[in-house]
C-alpha atoms as a PDB file:
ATOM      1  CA  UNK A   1     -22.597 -19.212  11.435  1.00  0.00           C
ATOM      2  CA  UNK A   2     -22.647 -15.412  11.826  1.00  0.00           C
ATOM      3  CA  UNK A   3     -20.502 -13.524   9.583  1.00  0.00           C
ATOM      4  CA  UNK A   4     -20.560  -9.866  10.899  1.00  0.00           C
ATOM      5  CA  UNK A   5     -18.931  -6.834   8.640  1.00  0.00           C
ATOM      6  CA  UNK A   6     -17.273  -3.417   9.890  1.00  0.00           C
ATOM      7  CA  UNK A   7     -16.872  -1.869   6.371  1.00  0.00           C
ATOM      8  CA  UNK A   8     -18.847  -1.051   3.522  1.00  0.00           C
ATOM      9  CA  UNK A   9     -19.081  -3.748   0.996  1.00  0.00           C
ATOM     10  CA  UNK A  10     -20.250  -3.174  -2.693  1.00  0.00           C
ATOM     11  CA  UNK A  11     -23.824  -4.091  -2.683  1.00  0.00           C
ATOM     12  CA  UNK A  12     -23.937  -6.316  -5.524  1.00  0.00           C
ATOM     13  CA  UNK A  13     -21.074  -8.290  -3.582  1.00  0.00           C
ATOM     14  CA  UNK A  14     -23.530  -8.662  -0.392  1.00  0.00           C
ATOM     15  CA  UNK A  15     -26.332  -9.803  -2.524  1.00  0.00           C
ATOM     16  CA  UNK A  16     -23.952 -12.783  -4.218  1.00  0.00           C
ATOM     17  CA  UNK A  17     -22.704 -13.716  -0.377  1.00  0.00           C
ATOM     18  CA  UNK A  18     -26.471 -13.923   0.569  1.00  0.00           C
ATOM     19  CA  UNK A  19     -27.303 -15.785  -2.331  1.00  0.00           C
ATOM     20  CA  UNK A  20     -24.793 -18.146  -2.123  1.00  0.00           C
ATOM     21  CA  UNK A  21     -24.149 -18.978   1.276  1.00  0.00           C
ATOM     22  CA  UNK A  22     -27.899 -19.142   2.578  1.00  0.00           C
ATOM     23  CA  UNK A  23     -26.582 -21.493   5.705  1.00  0.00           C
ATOM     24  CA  UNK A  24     -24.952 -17.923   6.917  1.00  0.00           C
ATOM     25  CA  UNK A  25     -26.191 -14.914   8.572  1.00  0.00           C
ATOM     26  CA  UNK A  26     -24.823 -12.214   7.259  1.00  0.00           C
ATOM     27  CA  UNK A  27     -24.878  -8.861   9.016  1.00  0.00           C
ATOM     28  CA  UNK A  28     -23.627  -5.989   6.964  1.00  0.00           C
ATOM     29  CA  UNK A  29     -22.313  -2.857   8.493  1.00  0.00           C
ATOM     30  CA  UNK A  30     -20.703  -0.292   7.303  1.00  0.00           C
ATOM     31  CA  UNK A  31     -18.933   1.280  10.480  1.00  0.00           C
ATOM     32  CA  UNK A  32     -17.498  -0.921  13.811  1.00  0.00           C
ATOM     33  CA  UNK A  33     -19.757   1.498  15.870  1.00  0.00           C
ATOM     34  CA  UNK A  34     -22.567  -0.195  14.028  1.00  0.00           C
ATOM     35  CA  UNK A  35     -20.942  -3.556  13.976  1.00  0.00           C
ATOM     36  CA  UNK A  36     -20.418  -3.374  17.854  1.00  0.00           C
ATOM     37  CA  UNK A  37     -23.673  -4.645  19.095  1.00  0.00           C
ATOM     38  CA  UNK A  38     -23.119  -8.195  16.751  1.00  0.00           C
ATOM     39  CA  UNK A  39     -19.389  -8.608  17.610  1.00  0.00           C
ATOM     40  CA  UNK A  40     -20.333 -10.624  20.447  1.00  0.00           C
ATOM     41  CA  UNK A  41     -21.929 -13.240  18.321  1.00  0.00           C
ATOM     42  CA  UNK A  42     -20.098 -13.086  15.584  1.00  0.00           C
ATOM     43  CA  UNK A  43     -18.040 -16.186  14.240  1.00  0.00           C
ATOM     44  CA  UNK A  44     -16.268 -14.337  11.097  1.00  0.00           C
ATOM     45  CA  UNK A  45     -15.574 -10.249  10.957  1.00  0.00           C
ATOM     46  CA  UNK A  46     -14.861  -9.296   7.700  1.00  0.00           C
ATOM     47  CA  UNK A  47     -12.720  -5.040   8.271  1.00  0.00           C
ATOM     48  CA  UNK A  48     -10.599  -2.975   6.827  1.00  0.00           C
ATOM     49  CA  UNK A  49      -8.380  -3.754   9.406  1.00  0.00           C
ATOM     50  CA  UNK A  50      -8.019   0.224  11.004  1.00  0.00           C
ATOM     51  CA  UNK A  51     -11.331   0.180  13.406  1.00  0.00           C
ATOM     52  CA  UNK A  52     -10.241  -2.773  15.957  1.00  0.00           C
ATOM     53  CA  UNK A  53      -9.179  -2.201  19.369  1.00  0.00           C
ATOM     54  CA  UNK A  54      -8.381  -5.047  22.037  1.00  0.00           C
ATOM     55  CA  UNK A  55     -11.636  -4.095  23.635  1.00  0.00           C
ATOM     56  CA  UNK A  56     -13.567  -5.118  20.532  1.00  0.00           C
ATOM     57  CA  UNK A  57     -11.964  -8.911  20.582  1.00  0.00           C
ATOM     58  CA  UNK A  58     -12.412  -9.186  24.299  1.00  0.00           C
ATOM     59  CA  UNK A  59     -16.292  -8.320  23.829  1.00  0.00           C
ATOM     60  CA  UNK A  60     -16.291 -10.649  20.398  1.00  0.00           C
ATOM     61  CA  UNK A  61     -16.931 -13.940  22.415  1.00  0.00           C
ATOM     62  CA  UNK A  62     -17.108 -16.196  19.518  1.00  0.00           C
ATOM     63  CA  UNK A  63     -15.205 -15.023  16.900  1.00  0.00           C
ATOM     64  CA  UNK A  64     -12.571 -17.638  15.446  1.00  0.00           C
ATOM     65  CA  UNK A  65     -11.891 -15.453  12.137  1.00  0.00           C
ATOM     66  CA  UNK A  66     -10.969 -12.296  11.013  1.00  0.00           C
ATOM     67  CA  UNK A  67     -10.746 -11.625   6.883  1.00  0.00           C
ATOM     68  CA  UNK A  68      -9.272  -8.203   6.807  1.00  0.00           C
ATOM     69  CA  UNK A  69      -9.889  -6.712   3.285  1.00  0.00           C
ATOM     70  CA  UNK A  70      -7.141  -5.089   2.880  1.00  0.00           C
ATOM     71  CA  UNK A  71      -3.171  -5.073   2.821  1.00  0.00           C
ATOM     72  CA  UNK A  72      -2.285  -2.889   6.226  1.00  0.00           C
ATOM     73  CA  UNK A  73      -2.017  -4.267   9.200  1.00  0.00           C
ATOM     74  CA  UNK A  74      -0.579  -1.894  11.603  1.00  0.00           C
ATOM     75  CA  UNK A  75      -3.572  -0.859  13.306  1.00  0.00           C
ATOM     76  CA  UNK A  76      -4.751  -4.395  14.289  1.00  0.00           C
ATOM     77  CA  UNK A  77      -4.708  -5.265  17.994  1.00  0.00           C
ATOM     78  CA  UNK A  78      -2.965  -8.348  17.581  1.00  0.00           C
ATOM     79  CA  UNK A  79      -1.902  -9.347  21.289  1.00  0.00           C
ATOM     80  CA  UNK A  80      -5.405  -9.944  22.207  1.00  0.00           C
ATOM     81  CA  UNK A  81      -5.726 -11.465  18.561  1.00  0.00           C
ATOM     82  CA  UNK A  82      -2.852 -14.181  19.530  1.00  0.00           C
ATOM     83  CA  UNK A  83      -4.406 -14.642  23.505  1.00  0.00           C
ATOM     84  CA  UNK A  84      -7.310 -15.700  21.959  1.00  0.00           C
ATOM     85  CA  UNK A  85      -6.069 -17.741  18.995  1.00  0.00           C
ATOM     86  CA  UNK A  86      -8.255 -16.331  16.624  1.00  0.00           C
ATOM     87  CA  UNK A  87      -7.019 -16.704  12.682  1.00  0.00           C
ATOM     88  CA  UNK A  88      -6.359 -13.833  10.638  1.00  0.00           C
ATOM     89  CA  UNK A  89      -6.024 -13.529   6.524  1.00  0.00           C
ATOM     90  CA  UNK A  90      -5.851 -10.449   4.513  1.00  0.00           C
ATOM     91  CA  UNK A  91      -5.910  -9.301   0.760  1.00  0.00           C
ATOM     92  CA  UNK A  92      -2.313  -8.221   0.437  1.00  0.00           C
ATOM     93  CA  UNK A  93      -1.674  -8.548  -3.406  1.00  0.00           C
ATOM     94  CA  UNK A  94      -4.951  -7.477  -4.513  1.00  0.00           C
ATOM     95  CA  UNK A  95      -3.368  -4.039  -4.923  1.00  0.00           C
ATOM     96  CA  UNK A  96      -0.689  -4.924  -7.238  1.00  0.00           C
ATOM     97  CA  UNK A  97      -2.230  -3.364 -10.774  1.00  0.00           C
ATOM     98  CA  UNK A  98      -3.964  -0.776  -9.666  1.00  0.00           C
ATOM     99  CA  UNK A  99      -0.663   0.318  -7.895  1.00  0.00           C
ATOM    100  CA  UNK A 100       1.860  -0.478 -10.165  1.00  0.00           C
ATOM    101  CA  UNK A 101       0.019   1.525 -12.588  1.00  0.00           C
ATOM    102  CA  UNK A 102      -0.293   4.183 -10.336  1.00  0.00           C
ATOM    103  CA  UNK A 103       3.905   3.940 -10.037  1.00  0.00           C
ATOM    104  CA  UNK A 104       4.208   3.855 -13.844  1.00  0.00           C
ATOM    105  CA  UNK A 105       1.433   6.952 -14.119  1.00  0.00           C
ATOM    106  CA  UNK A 106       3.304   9.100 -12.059  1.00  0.00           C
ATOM    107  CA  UNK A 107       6.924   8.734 -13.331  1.00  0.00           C
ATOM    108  CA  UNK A 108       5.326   9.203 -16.575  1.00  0.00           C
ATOM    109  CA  UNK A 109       3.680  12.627 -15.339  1.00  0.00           C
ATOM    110  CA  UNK A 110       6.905  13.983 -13.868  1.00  0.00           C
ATOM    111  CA  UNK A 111       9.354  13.117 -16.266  1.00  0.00           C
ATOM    112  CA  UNK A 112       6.786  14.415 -19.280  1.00  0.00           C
ATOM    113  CA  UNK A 113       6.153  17.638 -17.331  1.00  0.00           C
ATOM    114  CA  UNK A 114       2.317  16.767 -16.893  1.00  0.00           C
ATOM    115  CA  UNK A 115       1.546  19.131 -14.510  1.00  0.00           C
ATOM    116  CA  UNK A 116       3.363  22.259 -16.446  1.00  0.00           C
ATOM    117  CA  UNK A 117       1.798  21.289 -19.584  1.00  0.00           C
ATOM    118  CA  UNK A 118      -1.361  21.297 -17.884  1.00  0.00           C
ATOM    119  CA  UNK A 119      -1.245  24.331 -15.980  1.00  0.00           C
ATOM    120  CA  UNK A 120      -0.242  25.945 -19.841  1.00  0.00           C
ATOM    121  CA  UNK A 121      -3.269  24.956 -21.396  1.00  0.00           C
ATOM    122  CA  UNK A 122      -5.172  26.467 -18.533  1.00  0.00           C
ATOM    123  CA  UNK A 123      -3.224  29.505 -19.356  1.00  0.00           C
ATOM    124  CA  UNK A 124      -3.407  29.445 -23.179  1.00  0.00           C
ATOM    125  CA  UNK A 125       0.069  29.401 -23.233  1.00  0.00           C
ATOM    126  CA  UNK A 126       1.983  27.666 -25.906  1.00  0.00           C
ATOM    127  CA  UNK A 127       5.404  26.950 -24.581  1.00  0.00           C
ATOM    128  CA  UNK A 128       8.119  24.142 -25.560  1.00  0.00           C
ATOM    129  CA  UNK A 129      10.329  24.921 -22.922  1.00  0.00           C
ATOM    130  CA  UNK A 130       9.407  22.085 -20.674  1.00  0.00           C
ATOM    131  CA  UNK A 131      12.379  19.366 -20.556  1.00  0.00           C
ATOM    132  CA  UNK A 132      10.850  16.345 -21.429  1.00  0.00           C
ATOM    133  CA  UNK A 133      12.522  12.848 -20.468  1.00  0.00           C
ATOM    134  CA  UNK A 134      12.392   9.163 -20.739  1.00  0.00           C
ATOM    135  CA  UNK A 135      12.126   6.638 -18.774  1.00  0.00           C
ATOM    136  CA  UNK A 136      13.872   4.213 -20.949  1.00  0.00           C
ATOM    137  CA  UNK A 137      17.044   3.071 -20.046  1.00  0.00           C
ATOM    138  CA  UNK A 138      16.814   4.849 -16.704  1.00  0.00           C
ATOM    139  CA  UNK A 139      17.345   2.698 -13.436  1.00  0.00           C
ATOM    140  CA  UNK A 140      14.292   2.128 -11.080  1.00  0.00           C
ATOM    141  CA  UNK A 141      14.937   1.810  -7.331  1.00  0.00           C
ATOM    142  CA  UNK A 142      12.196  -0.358  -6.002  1.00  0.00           C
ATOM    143  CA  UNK A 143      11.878  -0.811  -2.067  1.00  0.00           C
ATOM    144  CA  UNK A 144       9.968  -3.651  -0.806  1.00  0.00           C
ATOM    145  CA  UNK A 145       9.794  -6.992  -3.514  1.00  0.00           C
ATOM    146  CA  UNK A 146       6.831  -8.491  -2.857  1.00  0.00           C
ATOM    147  CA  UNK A 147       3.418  -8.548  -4.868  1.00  0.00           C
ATOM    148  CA  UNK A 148       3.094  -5.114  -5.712  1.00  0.00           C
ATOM    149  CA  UNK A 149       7.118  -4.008  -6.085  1.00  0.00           C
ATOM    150  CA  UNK A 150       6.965  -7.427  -8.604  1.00  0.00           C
ATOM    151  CA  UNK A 151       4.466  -5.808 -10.833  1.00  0.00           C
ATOM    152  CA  UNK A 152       5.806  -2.123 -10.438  1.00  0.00           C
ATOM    153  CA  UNK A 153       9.168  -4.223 -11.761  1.00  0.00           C
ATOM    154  CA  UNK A 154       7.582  -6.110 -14.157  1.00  0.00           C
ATOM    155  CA  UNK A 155       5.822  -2.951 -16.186  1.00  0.00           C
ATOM    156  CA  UNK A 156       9.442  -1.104 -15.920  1.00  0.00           C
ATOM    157  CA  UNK A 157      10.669  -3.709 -18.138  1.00  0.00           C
ATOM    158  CA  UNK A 158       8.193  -2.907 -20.492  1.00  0.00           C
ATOM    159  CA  UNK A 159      10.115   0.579 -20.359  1.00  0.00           C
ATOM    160  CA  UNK A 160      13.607  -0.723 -21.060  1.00  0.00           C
ATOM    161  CA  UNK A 161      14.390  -0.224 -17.248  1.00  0.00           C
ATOM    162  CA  UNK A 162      17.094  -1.545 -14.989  1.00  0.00           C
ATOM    163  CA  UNK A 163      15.006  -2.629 -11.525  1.00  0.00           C
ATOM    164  CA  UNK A 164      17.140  -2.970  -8.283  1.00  0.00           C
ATOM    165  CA  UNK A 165      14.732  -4.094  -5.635  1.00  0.00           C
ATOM    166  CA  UNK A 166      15.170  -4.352  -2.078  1.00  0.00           C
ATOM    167  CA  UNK A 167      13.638  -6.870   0.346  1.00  0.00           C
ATOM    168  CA  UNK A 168      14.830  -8.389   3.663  1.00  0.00           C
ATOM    169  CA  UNK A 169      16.439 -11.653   2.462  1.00  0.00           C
ATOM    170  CA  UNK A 170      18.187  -9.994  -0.817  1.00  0.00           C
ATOM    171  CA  UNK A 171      17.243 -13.256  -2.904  1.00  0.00           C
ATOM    172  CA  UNK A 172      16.484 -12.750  -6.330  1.00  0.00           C
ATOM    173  CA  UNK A 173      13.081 -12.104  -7.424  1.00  0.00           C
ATOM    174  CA  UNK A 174      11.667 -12.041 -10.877  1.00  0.00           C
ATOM    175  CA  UNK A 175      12.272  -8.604 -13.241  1.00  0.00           C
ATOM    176  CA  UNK A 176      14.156  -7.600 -11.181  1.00  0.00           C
ATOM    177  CA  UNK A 177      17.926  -7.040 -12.302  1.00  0.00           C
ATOM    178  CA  UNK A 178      19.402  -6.621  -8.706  1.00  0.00           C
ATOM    179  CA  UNK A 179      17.959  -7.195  -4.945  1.00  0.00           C
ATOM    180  CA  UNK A 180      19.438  -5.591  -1.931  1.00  0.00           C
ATOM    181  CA  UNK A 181      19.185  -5.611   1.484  1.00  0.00           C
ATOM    182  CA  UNK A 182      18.398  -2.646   4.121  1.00  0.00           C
ATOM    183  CA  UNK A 183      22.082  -3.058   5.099  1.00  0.00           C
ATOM    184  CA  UNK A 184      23.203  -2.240   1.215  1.00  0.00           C
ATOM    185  CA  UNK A 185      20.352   0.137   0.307  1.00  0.00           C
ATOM    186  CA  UNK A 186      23.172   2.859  -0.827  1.00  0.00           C
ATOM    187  CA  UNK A 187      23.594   0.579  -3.682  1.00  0.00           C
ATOM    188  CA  UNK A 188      19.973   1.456  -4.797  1.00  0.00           C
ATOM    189  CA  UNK A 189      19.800   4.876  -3.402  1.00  0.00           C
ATOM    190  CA  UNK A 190      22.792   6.027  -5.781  1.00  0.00           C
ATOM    191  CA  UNK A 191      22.371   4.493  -8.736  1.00  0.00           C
ATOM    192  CA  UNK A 192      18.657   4.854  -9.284  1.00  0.00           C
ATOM    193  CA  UNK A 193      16.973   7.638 -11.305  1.00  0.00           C
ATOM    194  CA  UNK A 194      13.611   6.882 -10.033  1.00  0.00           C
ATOM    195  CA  UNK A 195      12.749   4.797  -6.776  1.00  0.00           C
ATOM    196  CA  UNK A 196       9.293   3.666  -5.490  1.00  0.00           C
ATOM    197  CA  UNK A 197       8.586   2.322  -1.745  1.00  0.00           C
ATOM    198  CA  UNK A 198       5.827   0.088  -1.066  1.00  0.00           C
ATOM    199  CA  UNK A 199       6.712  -0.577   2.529  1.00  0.00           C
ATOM    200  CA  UNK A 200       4.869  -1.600   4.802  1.00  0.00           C
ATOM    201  CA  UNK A 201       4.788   0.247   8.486  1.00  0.00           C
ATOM    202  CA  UNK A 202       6.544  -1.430  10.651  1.00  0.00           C
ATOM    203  CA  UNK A 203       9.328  -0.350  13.253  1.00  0.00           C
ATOM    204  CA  UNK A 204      12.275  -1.539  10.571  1.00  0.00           C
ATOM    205  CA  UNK A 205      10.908   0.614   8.049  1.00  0.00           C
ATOM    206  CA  UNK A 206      10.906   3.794  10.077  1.00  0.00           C
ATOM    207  CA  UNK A 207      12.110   6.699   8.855  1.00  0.00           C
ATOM    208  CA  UNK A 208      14.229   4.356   6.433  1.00  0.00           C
ATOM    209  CA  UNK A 209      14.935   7.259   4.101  1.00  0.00           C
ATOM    210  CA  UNK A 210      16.071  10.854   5.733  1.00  0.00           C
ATOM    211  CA  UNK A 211      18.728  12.903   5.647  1.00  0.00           C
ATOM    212  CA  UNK A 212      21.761  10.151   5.286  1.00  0.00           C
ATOM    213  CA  UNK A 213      19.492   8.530   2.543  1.00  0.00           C
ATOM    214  CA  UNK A 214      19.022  11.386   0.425  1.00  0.00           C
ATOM    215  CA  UNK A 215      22.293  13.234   0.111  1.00  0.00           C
ATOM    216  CA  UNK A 216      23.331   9.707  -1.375  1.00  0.00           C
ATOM    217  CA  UNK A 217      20.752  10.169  -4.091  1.00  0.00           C
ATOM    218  CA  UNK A 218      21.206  11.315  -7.450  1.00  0.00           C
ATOM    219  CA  UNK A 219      19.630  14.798  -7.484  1.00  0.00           C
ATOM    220  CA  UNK A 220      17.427  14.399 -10.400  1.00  0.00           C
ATOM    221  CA  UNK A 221      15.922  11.301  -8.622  1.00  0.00           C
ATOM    222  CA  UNK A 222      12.260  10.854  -8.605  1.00  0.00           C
ATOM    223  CA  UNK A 223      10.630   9.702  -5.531  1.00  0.00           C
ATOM    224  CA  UNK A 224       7.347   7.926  -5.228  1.00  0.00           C
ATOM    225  CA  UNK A 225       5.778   6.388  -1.784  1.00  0.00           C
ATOM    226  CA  UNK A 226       2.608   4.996  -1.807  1.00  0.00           C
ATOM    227  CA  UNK A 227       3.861   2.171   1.183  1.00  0.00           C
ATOM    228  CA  UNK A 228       3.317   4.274   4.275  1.00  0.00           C
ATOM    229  CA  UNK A 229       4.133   7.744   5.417  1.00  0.00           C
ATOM    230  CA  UNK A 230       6.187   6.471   8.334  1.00  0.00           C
ATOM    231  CA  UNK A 231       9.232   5.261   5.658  1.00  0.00           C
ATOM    232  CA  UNK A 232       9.729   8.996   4.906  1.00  0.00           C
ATOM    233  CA  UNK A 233      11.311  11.679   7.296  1.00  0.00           C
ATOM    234  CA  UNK A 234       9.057  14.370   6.084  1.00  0.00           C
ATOM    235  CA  UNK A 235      11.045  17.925   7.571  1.00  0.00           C
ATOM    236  CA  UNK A 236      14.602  15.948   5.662  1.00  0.00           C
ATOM    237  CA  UNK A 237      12.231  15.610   2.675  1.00  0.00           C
ATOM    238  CA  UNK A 238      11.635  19.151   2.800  1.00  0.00           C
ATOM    239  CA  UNK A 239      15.126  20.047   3.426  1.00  0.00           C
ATOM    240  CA  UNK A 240      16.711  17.651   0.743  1.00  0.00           C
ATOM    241  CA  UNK A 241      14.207  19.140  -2.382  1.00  0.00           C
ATOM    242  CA  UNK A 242      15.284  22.990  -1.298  1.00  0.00           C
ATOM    243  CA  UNK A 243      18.720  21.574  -1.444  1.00  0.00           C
ATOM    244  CA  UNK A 244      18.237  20.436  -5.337  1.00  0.00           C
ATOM    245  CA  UNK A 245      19.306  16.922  -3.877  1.00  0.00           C
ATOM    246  CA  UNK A 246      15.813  15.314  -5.490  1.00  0.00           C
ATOM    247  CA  UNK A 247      14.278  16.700  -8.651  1.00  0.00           C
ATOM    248  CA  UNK A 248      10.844  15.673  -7.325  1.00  0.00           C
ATOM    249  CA  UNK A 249       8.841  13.518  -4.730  1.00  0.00           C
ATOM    250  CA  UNK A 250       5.075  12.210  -5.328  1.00  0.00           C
ATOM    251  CA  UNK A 251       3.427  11.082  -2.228  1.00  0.00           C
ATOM    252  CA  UNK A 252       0.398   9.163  -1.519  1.00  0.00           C
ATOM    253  CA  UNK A 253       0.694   8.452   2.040  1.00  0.00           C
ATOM    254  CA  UNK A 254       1.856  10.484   5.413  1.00  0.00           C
ATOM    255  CA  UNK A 255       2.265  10.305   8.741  1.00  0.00           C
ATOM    256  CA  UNK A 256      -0.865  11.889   9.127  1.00  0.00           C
ATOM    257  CA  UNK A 257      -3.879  11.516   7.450  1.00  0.00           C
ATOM    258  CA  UNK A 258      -5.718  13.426   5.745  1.00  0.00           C
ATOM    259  CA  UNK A 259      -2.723  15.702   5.033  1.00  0.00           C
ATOM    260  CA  UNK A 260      -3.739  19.059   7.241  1.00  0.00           C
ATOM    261  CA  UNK A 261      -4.077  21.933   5.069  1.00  0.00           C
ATOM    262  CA  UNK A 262      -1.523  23.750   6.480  1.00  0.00           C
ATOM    263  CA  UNK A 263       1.105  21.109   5.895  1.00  0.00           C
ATOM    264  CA  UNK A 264       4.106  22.243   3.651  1.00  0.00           C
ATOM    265  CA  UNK A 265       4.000  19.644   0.901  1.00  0.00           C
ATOM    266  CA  UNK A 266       1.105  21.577  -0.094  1.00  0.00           C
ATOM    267  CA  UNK A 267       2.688  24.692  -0.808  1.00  0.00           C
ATOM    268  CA  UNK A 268       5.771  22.667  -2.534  1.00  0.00           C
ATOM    269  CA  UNK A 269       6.185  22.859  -6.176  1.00  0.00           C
ATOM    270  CA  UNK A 270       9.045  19.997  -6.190  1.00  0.00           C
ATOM    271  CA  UNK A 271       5.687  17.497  -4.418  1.00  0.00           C
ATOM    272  CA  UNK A 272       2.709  16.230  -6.330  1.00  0.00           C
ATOM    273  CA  UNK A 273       0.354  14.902  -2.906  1.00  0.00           C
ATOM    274  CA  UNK A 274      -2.395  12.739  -4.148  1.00  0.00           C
ATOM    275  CA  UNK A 275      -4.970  11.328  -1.438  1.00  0.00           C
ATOM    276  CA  UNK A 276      -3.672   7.324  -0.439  1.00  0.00           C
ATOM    277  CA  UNK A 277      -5.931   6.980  -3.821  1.00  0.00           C
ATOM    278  CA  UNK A 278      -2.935   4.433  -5.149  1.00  0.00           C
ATOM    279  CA  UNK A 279      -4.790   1.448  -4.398  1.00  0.00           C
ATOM    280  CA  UNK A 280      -8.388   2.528  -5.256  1.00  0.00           C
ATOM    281  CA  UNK A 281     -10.088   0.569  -8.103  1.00  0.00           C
ATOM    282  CA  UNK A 282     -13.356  -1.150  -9.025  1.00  0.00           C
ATOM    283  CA  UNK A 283     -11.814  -4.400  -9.092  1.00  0.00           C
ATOM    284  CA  UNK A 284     -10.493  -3.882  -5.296  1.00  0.00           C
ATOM    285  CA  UNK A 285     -13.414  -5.460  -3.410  1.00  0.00           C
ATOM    286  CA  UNK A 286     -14.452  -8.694  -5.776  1.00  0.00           C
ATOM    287  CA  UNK A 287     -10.646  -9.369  -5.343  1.00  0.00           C
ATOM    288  CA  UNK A 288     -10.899  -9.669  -2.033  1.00  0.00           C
ATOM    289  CA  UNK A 289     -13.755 -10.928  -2.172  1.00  0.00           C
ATOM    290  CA  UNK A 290     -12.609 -14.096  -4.158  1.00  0.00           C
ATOM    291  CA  UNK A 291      -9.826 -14.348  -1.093  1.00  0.00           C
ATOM    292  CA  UNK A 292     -12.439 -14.401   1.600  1.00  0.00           C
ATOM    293  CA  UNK A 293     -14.020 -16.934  -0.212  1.00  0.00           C
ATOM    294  CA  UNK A 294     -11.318 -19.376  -1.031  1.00  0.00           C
ATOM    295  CA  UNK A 295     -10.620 -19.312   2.581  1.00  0.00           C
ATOM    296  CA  UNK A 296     -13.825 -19.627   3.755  1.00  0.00           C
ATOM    297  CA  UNK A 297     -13.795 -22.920   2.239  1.00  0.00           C
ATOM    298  CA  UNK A 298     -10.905 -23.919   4.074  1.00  0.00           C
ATOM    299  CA  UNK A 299     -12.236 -22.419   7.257  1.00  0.00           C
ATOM    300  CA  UNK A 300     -15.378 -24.602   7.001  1.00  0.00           C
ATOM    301  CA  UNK A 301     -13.735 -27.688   5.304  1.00  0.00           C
ATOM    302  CA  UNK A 302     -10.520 -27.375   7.713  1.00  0.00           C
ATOM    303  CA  UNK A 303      -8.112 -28.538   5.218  1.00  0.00           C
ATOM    304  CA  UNK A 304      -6.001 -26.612   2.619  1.00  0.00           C
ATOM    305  CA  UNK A 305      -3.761 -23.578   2.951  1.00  0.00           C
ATOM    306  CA  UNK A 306      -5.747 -20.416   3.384  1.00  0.00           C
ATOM    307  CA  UNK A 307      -4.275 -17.467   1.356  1.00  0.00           C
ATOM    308  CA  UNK A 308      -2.141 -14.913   3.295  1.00  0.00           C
ATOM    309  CA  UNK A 309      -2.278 -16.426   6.707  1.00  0.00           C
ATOM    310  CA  UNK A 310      -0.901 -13.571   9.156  1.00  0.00           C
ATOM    311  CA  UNK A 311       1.270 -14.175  12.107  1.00  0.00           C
ATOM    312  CA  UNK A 312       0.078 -12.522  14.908  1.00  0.00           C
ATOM    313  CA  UNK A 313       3.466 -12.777  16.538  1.00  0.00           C
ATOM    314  CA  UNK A 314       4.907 -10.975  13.663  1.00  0.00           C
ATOM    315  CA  UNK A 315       1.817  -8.902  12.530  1.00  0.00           C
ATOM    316  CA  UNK A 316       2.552 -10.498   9.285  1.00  0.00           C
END
């Protein structure tokens, strides 16, 4: 069995896999350029998930498996995926604490003037001027319920928050006070004082808030995305913070990436841009890790329910 990998994985990690499954052959790579020349024998790819194209599973004769360490899934060729029947799993939910906290972090930062007290202490300037708020009692707007929203819910109780959460089915899901569907997101959009998406990209979640979205905010809402640029119409963005219809957006991801360094959010005192670092965290790869493995088990024992098993049809 030839297990074949197109991204980088934590050395100690490799040396455990070696160790522990001596049966395999294990061929570590840390780009799909490099990977190329043993995705024709390979029986199991381990990827990110972003360096696939339909030409790589034509040329991977005997691959039956694909573990894709991580949560995205909008670059994967999946047509020639579902022609050739070949099962894919990811790690969506290992993300959920460092990302949450990441949520928490940054409502904290903007609505205790972090980056003003900062810049005064680089300035030696003792000012109390700031206006300082709480989160508690405040509503939270949270778009997209599933194992990362849950959390970002679950630690804004913690706060004394009211969570509305949206998700397709509008069923109710746990800490959260109120669920919504796309077709009532005004609901959400006017009542919260914060709101965080974690959508994933995906033709319904498209440009899901722009202009007609954000007059029908409050405008001292906070806005946090660290989902996927695409949810975001960036130029409304722009327009609806010069308006003083938002009090202030942090973003994560964008349409484009890395952000150019002539793009306007730069330059945009009302935007704190941090690098799609949301999800970073030491504990990212042995959690995906212990995914790959579970389901490696049920791969070789073929019997049990592997752990996020993705529809190709759906990309989901």
């Amino acid at each position: 069995m030839i297990v074949v990998t197109s991204a980088k994985i934590r050395r100690d990690i490799r040396i455990r896999l070696t160790a522990t499954y001596p049966e395999f052959h294990f061929r570590f790579h840390t780009h799909i350029d490099e990977a190329e020349k043993d995705l024709k024998d390979a029986d199991i790819l381990i990827t990110y998930g972003e360096d696939l194209s339909d030409e790589h599973i034509e040329n991977a004769t005997h691959l039956k498996w694909i573990m894709v360490i991580s949560a995205g899934l909008d670059e994967m060729p999946f047509h020639s995926i579902k022609k050739k029947e070949i099962i894919v799993t990811n790690a969506k939910g290992i993300h959920s604490t460092p990302m949450a906290e990441y949520a928490i972090g940054m409502m904290l930062q903007v609505s205790r003037q972090t980056k003003v007290v900062i810049e005064n202490e680089a300035n030696h300037k003792w000012d109390r001027s700031p206006k300082m708020t709480e989160l508690n009692e405040k509503t939270l707007g949270v778009l997209g319920a599933g194992a990362i929203g849950k959390e970002v819910a679950r630690l804004a109780k913690a706060f004394n928050m009211r969570v509305i959460g949206m998700n397709r089915s509008g069923r109710k899901v746990e800490n959260f006070d109120q669920m919504v569907t796309k077709a009532n997101i005004d609901s959400l959009l006017e009542n919260a004082d914060y709101i965080v998406s974690v959508l994933p990209k995906m033709d319904d979640t498209n440009k899901i808030l722009a202009r007609n979205q954000f007059v029908k905010m409050k405008n001292n809402v906070v806005l946090v995305n660290m989902g996927r640029g695409n949810a975001i119409h960036e130029k409304d963005l722009l327009i609806a913070l010069k308006n003083g219809e938002l009090h202030h957006a942090v973003l994560d991801v964008f349409n484009e990436e890395p952000l150019p360094e002539d793009h306007p959010f730069w330059g945009e005192s009302k935007i704190t841009v941090t690098p799609h670092l949301s999800g970073i965290s030491p504990q990212y790869q042995p959690r995906a890790f212990e995914i790959f493995e579970h389901n490696l088990k049920v791969f070789l024992d073929r019997e049990g329910d592997y752990i996020n098993l993705i529809d190709p049809k759906k990309g989901y």
